[in-house]
C-alpha atoms as a PDB file:
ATOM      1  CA  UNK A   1     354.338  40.156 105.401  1.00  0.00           C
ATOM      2  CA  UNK A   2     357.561  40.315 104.271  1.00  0.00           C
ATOM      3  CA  UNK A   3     359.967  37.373 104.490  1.00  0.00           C
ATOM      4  CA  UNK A   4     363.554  37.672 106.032  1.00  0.00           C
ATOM      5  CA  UNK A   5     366.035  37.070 104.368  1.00  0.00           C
ATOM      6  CA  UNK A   6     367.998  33.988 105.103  1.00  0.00           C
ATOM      7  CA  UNK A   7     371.325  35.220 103.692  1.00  0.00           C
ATOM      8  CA  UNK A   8     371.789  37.318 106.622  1.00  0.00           C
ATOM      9  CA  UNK A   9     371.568  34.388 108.914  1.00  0.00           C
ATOM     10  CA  UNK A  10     374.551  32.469 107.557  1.00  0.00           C
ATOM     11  CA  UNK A  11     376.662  36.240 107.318  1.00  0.00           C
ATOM     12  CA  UNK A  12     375.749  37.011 110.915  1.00  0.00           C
ATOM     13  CA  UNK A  13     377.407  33.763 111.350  1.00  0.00           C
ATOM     14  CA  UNK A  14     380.331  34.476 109.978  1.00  0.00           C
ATOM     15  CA  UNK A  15     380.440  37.591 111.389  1.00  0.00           C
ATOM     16  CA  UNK A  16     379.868  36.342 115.093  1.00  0.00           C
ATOM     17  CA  UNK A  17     382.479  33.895 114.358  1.00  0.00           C
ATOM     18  CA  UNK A  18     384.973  35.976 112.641  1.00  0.00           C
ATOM     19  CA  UNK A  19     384.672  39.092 115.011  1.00  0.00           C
ATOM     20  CA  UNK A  20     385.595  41.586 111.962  1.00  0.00           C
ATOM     21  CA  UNK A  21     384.113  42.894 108.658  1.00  0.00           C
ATOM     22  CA  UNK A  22     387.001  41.738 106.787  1.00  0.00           C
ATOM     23  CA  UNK A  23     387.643  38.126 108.067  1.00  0.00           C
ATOM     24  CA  UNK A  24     383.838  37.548 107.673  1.00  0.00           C
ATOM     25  CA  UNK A  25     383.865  38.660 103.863  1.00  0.00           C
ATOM     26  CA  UNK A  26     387.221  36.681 103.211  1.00  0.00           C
ATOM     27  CA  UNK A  27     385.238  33.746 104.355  1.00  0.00           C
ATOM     28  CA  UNK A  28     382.010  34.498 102.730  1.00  0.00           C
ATOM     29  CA  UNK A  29     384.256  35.250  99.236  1.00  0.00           C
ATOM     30  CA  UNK A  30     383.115  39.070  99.477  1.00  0.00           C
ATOM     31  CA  UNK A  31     384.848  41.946  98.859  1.00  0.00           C
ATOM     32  CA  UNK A  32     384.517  44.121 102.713  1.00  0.00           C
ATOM     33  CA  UNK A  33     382.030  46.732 101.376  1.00  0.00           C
ATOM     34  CA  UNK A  34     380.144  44.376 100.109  1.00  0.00           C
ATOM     35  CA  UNK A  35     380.265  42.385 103.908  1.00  0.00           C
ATOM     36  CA  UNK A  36     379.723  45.928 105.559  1.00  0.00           C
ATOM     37  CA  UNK A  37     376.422  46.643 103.736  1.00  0.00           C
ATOM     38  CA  UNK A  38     375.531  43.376 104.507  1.00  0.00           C
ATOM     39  CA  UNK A  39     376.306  43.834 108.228  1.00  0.00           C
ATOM     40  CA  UNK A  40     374.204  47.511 107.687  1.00  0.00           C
ATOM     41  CA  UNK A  41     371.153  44.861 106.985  1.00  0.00           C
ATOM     42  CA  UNK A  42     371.613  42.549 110.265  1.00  0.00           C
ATOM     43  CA  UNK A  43     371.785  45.502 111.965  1.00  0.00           C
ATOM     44  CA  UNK A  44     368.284  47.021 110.527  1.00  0.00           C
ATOM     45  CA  UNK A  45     366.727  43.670 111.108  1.00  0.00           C
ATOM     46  CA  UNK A  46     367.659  42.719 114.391  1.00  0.00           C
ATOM     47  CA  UNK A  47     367.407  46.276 115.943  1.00  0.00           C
ATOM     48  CA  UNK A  48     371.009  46.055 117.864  1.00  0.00           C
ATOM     49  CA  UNK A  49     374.568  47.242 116.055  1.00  0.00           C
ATOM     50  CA  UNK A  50     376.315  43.463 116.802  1.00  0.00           C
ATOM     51  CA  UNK A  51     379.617  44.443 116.553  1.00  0.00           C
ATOM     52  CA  UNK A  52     380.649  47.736 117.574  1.00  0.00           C
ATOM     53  CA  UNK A  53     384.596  49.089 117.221  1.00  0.00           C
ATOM     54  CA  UNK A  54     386.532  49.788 120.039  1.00  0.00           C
ATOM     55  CA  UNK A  55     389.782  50.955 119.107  1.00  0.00           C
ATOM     56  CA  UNK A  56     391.052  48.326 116.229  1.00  0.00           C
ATOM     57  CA  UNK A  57     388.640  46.209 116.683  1.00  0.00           C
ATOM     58  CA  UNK A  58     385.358  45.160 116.436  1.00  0.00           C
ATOM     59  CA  UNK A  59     383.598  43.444 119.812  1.00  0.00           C
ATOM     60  CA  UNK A  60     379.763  41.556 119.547  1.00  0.00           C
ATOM     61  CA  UNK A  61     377.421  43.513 121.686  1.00  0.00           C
ATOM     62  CA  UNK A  62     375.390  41.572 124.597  1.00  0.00           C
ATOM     63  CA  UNK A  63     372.468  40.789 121.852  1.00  0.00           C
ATOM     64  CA  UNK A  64     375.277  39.287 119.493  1.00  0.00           C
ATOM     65  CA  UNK A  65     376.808  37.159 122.360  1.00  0.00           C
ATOM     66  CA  UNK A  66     372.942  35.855 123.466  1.00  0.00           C
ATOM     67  CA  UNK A  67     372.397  35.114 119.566  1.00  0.00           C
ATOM     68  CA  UNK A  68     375.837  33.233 118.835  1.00  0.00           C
ATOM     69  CA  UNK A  69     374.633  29.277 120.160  1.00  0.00           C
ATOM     70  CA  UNK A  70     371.452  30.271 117.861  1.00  0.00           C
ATOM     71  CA  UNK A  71     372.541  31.362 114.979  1.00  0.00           C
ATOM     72  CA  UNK A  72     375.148  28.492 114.726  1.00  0.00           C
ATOM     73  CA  UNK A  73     372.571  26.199 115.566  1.00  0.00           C
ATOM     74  CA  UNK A  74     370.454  27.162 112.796  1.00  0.00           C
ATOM     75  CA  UNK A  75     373.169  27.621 110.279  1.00  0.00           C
ATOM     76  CA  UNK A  76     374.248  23.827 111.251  1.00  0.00           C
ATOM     77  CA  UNK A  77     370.745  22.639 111.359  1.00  0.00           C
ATOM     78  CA  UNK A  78     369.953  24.443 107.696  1.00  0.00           C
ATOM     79  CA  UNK A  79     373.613  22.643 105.942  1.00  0.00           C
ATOM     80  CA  UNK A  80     372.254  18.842 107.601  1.00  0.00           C
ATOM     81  CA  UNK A  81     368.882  19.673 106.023  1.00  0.00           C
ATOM     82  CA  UNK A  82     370.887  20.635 102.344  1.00  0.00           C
ATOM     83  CA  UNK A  83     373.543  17.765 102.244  1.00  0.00           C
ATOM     84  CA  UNK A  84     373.226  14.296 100.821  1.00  0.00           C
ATOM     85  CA  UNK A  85     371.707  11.709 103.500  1.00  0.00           C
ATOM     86  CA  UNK A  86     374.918   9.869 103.925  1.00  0.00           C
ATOM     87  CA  UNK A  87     374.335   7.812 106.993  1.00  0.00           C
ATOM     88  CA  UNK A  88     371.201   5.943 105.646  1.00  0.00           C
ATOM     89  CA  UNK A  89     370.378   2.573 107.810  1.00  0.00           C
ATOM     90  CA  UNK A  90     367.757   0.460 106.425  1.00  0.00           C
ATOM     91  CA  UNK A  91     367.797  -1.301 109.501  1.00  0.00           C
ATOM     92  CA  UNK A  92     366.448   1.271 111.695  1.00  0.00           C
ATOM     93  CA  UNK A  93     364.322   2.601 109.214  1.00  0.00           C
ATOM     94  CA  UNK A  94     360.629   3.205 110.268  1.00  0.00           C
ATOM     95  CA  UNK A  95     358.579   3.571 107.646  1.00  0.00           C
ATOM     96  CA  UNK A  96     355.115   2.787 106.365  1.00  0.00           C
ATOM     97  CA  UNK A  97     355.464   1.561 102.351  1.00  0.00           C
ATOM     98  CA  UNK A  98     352.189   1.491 100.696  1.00  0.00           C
ATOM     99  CA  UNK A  99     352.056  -0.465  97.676  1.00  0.00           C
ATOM    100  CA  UNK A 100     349.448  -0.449  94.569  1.00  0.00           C
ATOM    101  CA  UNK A 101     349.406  -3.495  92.778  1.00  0.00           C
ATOM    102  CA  UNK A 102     346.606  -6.576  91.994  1.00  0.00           C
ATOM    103  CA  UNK A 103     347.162  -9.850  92.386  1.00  0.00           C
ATOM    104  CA  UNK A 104     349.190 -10.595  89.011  1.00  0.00           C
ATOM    105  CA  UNK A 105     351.860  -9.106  91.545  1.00  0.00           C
ATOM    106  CA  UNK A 106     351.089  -9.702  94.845  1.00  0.00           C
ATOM    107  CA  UNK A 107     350.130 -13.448  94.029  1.00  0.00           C
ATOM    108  CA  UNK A 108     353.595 -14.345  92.905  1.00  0.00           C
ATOM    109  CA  UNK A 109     355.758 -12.156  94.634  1.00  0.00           C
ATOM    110  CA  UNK A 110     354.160 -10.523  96.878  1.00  0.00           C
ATOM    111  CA  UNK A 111     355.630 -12.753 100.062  1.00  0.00           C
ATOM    112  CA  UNK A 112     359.129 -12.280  99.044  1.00  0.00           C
ATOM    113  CA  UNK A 113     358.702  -8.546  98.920  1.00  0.00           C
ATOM    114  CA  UNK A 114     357.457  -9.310 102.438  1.00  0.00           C
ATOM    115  CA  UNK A 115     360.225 -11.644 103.765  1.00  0.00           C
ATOM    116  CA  UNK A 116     362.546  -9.157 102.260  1.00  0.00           C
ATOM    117  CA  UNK A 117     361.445  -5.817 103.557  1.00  0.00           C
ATOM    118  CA  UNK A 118     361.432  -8.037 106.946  1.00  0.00           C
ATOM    119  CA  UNK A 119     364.812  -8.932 107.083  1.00  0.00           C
ATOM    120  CA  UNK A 120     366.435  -5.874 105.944  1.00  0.00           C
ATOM    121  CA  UNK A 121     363.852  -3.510 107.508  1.00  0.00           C
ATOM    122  CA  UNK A 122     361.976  -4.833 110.525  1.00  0.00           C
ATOM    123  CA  UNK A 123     360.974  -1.576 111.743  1.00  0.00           C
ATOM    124  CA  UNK A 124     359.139  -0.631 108.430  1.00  0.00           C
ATOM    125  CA  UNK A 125     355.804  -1.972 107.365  1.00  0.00           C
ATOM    126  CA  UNK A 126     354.658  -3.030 104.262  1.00  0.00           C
ATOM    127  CA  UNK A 127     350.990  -2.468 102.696  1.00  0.00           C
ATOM    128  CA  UNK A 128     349.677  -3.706  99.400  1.00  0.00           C
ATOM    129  CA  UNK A 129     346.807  -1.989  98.453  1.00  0.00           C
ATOM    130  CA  UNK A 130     344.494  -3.216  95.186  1.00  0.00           C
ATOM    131  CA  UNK A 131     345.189  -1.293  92.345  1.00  0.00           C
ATOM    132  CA  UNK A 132     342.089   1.214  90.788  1.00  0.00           C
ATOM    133  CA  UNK A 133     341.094   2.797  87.556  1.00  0.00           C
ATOM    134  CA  UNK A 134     342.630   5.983  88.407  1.00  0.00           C
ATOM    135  CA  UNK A 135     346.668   4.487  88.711  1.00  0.00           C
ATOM    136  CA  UNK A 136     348.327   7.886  87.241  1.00  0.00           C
ATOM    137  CA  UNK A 137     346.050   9.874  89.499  1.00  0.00           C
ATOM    138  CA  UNK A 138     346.968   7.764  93.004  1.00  0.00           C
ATOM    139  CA  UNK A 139     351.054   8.368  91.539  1.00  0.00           C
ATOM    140  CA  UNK A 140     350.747  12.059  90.923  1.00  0.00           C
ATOM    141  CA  UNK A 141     349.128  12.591  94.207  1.00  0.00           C
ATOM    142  CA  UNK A 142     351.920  10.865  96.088  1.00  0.00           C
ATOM    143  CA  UNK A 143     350.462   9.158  98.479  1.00  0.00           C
ATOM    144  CA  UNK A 144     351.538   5.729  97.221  1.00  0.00           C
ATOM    145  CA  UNK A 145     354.995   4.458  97.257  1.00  0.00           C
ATOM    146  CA  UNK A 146     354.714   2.515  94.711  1.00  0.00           C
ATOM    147  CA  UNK A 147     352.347   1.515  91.601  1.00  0.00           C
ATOM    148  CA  UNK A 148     352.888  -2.193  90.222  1.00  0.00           C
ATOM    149  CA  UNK A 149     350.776  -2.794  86.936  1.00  0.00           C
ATOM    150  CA  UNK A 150     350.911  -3.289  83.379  1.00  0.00           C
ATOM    151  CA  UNK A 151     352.680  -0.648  81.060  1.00  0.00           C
ATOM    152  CA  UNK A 152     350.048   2.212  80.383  1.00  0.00           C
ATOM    153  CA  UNK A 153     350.386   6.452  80.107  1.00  0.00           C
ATOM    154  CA  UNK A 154     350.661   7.683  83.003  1.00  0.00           C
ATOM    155  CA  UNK A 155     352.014  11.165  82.671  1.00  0.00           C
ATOM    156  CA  UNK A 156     355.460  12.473  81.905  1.00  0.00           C
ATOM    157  CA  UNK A 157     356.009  13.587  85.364  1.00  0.00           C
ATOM    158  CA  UNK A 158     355.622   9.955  86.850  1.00  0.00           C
ATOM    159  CA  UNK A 159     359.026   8.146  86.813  1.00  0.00           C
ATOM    160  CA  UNK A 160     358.710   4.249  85.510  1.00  0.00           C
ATOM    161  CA  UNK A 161     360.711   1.237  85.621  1.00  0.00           C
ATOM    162  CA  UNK A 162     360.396  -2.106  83.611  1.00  0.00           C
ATOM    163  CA  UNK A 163     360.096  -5.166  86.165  1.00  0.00           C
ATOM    164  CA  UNK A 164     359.173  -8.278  84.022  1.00  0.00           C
ATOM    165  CA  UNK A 165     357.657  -9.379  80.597  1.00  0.00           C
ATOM    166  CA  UNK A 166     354.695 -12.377  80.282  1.00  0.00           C
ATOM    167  CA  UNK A 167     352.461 -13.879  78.611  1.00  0.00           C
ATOM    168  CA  UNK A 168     348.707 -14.777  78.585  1.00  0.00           C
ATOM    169  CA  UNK A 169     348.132 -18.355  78.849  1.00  0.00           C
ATOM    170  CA  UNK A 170     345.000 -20.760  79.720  1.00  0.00           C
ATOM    171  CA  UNK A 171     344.215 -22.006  82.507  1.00  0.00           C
ATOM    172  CA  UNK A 172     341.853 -25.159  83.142  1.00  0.00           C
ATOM    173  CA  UNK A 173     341.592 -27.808  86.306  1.00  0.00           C
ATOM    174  CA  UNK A 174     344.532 -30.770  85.760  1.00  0.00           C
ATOM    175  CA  UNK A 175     341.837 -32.816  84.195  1.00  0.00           C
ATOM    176  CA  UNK A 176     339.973 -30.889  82.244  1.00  0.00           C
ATOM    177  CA  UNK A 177     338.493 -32.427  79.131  1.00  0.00           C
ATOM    178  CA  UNK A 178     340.131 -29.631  76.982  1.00  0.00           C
ATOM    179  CA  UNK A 179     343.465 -31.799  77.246  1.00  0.00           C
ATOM    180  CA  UNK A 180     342.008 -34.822  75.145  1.00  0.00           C
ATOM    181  CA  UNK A 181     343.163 -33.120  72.227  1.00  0.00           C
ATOM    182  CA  UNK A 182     345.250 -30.462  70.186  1.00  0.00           C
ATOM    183  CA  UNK A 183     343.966 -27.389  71.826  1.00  0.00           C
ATOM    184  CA  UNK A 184     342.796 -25.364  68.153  1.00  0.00           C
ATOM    185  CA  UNK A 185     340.977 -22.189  67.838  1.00  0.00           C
ATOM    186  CA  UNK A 186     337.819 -23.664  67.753  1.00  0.00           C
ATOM    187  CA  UNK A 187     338.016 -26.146  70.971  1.00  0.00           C
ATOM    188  CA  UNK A 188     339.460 -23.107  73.170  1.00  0.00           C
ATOM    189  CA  UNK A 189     336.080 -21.612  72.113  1.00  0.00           C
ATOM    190  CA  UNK A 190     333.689 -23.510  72.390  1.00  0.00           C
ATOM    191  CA  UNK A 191     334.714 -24.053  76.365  1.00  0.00           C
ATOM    192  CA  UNK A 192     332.836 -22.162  78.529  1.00  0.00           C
ATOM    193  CA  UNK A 193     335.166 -18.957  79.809  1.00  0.00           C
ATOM    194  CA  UNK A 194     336.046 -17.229  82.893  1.00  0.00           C
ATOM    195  CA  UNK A 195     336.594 -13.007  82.380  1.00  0.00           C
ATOM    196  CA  UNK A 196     338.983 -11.850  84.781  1.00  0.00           C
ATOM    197  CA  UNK A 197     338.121  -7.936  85.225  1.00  0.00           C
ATOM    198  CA  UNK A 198     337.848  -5.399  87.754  1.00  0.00           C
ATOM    199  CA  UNK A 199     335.339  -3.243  86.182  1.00  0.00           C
ATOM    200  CA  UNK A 200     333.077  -6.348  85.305  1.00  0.00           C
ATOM    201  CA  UNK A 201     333.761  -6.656  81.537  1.00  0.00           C
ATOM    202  CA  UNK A 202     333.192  -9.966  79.790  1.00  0.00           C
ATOM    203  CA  UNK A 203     334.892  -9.174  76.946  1.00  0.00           C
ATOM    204  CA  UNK A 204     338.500  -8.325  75.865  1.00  0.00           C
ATOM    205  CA  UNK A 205     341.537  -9.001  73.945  1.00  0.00           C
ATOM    206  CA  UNK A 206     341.183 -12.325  73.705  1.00  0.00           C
ATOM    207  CA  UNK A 207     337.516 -11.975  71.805  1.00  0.00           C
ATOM    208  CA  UNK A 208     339.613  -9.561  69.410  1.00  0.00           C
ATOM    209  CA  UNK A 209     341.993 -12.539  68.402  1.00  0.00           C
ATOM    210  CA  UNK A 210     338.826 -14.996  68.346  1.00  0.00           C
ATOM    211  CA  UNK A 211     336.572 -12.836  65.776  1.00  0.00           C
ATOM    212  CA  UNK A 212     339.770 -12.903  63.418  1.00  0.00           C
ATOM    213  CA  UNK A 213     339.359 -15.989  62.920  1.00  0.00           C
ATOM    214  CA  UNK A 214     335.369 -15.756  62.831  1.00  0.00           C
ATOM    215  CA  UNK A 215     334.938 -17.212  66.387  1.00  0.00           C
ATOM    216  CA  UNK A 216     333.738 -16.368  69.552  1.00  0.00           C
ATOM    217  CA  UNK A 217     333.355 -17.521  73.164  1.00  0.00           C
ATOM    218  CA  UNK A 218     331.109 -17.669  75.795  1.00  0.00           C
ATOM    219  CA  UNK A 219     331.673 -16.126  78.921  1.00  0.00           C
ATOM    220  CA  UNK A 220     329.887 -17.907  81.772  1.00  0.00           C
ATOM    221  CA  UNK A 221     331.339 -16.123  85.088  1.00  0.00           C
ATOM    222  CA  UNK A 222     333.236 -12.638  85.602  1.00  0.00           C
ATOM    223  CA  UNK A 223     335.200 -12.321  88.679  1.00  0.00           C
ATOM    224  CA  UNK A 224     337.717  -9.032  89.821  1.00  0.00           C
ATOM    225  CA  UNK A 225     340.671 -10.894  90.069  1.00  0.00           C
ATOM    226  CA  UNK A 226     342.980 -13.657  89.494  1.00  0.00           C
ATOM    227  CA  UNK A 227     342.429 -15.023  92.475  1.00  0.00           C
ATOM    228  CA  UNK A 228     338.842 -15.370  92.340  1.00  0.00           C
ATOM    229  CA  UNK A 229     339.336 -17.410  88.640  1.00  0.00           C
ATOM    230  CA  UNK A 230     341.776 -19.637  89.438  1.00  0.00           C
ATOM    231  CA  UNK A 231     340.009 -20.825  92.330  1.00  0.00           C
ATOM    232  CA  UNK A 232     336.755 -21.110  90.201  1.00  0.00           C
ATOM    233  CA  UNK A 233     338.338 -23.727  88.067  1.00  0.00           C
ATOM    234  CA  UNK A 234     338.629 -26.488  90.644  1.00  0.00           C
ATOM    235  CA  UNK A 235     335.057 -27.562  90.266  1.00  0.00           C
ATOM    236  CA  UNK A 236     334.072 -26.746  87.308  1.00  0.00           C
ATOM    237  CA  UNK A 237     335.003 -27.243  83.547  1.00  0.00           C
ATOM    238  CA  UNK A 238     335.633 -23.488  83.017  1.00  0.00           C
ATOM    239  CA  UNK A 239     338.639 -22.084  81.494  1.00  0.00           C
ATOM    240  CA  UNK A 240     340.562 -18.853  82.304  1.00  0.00           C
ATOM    241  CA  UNK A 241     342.991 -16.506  80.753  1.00  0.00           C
ATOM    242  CA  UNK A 242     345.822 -15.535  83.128  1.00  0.00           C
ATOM    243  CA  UNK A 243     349.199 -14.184  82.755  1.00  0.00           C
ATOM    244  CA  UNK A 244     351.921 -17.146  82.675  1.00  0.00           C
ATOM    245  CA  UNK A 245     353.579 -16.439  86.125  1.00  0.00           C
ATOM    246  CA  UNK A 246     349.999 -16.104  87.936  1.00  0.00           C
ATOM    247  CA  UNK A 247     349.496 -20.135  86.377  1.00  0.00           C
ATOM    248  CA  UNK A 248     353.143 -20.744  88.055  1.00  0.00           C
ATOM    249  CA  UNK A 249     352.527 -19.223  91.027  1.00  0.00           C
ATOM    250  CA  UNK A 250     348.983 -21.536  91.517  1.00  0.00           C
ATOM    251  CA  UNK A 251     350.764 -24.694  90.725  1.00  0.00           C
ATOM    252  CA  UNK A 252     353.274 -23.884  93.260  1.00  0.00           C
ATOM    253  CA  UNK A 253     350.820 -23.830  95.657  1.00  0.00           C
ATOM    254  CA  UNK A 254     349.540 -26.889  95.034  1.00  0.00           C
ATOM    255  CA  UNK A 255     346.539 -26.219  93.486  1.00  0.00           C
ATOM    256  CA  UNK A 256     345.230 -28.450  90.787  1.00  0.00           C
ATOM    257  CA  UNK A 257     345.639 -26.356  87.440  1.00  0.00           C
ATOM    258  CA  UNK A 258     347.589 -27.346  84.447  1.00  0.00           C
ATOM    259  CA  UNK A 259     348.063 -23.964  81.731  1.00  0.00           C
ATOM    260  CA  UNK A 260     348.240 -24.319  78.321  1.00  0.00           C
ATOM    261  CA  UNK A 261     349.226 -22.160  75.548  1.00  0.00           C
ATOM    262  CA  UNK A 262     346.710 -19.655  73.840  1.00  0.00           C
ATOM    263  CA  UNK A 263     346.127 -21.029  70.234  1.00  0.00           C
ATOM    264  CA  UNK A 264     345.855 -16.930  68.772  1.00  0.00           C
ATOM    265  CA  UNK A 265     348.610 -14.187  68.867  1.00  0.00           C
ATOM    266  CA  UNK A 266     348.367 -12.361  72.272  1.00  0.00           C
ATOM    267  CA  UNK A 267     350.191  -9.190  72.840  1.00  0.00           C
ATOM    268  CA  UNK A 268     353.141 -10.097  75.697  1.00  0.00           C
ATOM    269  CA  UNK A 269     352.484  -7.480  78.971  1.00  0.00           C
ATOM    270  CA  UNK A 270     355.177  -5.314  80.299  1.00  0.00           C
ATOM    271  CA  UNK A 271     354.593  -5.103  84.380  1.00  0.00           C
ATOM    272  CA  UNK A 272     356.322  -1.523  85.428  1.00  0.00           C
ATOM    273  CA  UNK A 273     356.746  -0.180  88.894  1.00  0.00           C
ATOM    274  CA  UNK A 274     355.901   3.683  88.896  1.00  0.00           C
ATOM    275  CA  UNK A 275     356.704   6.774  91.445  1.00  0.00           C
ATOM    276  CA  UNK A 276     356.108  10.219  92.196  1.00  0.00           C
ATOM    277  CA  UNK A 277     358.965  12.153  91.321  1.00  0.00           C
ATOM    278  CA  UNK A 278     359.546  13.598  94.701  1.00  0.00           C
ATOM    279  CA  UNK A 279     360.825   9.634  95.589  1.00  0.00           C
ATOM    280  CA  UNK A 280     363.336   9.927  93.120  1.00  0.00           C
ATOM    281  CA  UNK A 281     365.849  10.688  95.105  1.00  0.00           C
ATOM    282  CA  UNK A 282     364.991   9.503  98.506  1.00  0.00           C
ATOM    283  CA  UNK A 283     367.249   6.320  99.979  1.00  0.00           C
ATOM    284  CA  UNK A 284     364.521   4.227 101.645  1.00  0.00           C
ATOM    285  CA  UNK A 285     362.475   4.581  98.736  1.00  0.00           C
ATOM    286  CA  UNK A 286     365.357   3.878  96.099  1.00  0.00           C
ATOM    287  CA  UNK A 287     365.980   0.821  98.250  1.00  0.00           C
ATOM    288  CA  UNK A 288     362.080  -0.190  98.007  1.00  0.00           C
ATOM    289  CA  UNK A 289     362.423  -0.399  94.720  1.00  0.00           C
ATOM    290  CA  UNK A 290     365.631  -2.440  94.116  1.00  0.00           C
ATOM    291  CA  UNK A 291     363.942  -4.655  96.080  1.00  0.00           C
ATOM    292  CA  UNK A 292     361.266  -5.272  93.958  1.00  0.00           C
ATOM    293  CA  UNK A 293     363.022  -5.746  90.977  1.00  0.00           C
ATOM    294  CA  UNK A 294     365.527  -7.842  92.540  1.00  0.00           C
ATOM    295  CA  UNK A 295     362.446  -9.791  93.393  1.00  0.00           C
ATOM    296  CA  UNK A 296     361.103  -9.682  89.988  1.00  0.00           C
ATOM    297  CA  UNK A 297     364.492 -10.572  89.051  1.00  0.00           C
ATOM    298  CA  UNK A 298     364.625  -7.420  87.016  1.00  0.00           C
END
């Protein structure tokens, strides 16, 4: 099936408008043959003659004067869709955002993004959802607004934005016996260790700075989030690895941790937001994500 062609919509248009060859082509910037083989096409597709002459001039025939409301209404219809969104209220906005992020975000910031997204848009809801092992996948398909998480690959087609910098720092109950003394090498080993992973590993970078120096650790309980470790410290004299503003974020809240720096070289994490290109442009979305960095204080 072939597929009209839209051109003729806007030049019946101005030829409705106009009522003449000429001042339709003056208005289209066409020369008039040009505007009369155009008018030759309407004509073949729509089955009438539209204007006919009578005398000097040229007079829409009964199907031209039952198309005109249309055919401006879809010409008007089709600019609105093409132009700019220039009359953009957030606070009428209705809008489902669906966030990817674990909790080294939504621990710390996660409310604010809340109280902010309330305030500004109270008709739009918010939705974290945990992050996965297949982030540039869950981007490229578009179905999530945004994904929050540590600097990776994720495609060249996936735009990215840097939010914050931290650091990896330990993590032990207030009085933990591991504060008796200079924190070395060899005392942060021979503690027994909390792995924070999602896919169950017990090991990571941190055994990679520890066999540099000939040392190792023991890893007595793996839990899927950050969460799940900090809470496991209260009770126990188990020590965990968690980025700096996570250890903040607990103390804040009153619970009764005390960090402590790393005694080996860590590598500092870069937390990004990420998007499917076809948000790029869109105002509620570029709005989302101000928010979130403002947040972040990006």
């Amino acid at each position: 099936m072939q597929l009209p062609d839209l051109n003729l919509l806007i030049a019946l248009d101005a030829l409705l408008e106009e009522g003449s060859v000429v001042g339709a082509a003056q208005r289209m910037h066409l020369s008039a043959p040009a505007m009369s083989r155009t008018l030759a096409r309407i004509r073949d597709a729509v089955g009438d003659p539209i204007l006919v002459k009578i005398g000097r001039r040229m007079v829409p025939t009964p199907r031209a004067l039952a198309l005109r409301d249309q055919v401006r209404a879809s010409v008007e219809s089709a600019v609105r869709l093409l132009q700019p969104e220039r009359d953009f209220d957030i606070a009428t906005l209705e809008r489902r955002f669906n966030l990817q992020a674990n909790d080294t975000f939504t621990s710390p910031f996660g409310g604010a993004v809340l109280d902010r997204v309330r305030r500004e848009a109270p008709r739009s809801v918010l939705r974290f959802e945990p992050a996965n092992d297949i982030d540039a996948h869950v981007v490229l398909e578009g179905n999530t607004d945004l994904l929050i998480t540590s600097m990776r690959p994720l495609g060249p087609d996936i735009h990215m934005q840097t939010l914050f910098t931290t650091t990896i720092v330990g993590l032990a109950r207030d009085d933990h016996p591991i504060f008796d003394e200079e924190i070395t090498p060899q005392r942060f080993a021979a503690c027994d260790h909390i792995s924070v992973s999602r896919r169950g590993l017990a090991t990571g970078p941190i055994d990679g700075a520890l066999a540099a120096l000939g040392l190792a650790r023991t890893v007595s309980l793996v839990v899927p989030s950050f969460h799940n470790g900090v809470f496991a410290l209260g009770a126990s004299d188990l020590i965990s690895a968690v980025p700096e503003h996570v250890a903040t974020a607990a103390q804040a809240l009153g619970i009764r941790v005390r960090p402590f720096p790393i005694p080996m070289p860590l590598e500092t994490i870069v937390v990004i937001q990420a998007w499917h290109p076809r948000f790029q442009s869109d105002p509620a979305h570029q709005w989302l994500r101000r928010v979130v960095r403002e947040v972040c204080g990006a």
